[in-house]
Protein backbone atom coordinates (compact mmCIF):
# COMPACT_ATOMS: atom_id res chain seq x y z
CA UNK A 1 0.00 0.00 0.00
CA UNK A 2 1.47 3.53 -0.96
CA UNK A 3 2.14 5.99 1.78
CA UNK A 4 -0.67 8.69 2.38
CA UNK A 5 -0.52 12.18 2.25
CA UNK A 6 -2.82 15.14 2.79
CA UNK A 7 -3.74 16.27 -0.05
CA UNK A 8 -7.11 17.98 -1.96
CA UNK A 9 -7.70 15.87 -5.19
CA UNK A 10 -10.03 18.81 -6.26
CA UNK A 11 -11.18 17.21 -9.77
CA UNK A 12 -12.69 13.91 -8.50
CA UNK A 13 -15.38 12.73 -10.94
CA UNK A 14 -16.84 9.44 -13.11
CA UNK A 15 -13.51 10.31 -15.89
CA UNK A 16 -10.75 10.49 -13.28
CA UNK A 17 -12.11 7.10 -10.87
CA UNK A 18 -10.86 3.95 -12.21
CA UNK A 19 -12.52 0.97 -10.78
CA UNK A 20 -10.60 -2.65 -10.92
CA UNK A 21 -12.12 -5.94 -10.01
CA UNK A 22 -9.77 -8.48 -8.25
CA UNK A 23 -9.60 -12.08 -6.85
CA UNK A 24 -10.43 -11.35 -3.44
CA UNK A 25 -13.11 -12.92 -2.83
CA UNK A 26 -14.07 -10.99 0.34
CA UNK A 27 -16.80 -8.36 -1.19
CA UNK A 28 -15.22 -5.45 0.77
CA UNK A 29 -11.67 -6.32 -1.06
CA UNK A 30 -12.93 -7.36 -4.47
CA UNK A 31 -12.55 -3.92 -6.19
CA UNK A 32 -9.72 -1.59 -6.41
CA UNK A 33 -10.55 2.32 -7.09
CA UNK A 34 -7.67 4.09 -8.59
CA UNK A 35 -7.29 7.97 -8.66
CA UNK A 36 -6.21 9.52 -12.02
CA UNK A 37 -5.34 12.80 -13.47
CA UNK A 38 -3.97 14.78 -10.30
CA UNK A 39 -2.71 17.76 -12.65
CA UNK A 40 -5.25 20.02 -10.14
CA UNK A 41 -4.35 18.47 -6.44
CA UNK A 42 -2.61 20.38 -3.91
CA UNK A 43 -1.48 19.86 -0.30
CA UNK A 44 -4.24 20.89 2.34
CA UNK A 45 -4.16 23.90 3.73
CA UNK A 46 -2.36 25.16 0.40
CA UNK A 47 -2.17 28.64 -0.20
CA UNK A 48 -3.55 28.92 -3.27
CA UNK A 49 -7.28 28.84 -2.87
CA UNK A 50 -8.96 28.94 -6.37
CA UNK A 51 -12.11 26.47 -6.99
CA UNK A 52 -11.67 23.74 -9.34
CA UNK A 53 -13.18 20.96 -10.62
CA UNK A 54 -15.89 19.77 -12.52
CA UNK A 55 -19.42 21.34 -12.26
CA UNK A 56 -21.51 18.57 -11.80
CA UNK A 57 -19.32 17.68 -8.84
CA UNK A 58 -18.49 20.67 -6.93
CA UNK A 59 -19.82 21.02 -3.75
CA UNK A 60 -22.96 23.84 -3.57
CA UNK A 61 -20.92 25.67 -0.63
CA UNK A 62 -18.11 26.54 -3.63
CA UNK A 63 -20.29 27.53 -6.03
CA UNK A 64 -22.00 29.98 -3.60
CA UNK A 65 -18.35 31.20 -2.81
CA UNK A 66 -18.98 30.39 1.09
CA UNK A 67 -16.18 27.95 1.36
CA UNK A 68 -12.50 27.29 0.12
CA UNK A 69 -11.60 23.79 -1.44
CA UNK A 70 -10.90 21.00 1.14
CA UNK A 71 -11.26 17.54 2.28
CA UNK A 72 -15.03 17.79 3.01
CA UNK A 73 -15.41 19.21 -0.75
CA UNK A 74 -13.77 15.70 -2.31
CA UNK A 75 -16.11 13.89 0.01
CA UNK A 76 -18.95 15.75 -2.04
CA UNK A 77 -17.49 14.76 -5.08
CA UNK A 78 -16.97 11.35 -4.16
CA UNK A 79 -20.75 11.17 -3.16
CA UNK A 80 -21.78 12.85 -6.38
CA UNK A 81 -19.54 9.99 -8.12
CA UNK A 82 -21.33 6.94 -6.09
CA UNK A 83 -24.86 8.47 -7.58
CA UNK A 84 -23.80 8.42 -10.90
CA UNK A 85 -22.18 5.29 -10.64
């Protein structure tokens, strides 16, 4: 397993979410979800503050300008990604 790091994926949607089946056959370890296309993450608590992403899965609190990108935003998009999946 790769190391973790904090950072703000910022562009998570259906295009950038890979999904791989494996052998496992325990249901909770049968799929692997792989992140692509990180040309828009930063580190959290970056400086640099502009909203990005894709429209359909930005959170509403960014588009009303309330809120600056962060973890709870990519848990949005990850939500808005399990509906459309």
């Amino acid at each position: 397993m790769p190391p973790a790091f904090d950072a703000i994926a910022a562009d998570l949607k259906a295009d950038n979410l890979l999904i791989q089946a494996t052998t496992n056959v325990d249901p909770w370890l049968a799929w692997s979800v792989w992140l692509t296309d990180l040309d828009l993450a930063r580190p959290v608590g970056s400086a640099d503050q502009r909203i990005s992403g894709s429209r359909g899965y930005l959170a509403p609190e960014l588009l009303s300008g309330e809120a600056v990108q962060s973890e709870r935003t990519d848990i949005f998009a990850l939500g808005a990604w399990l509906l459309w999946l």
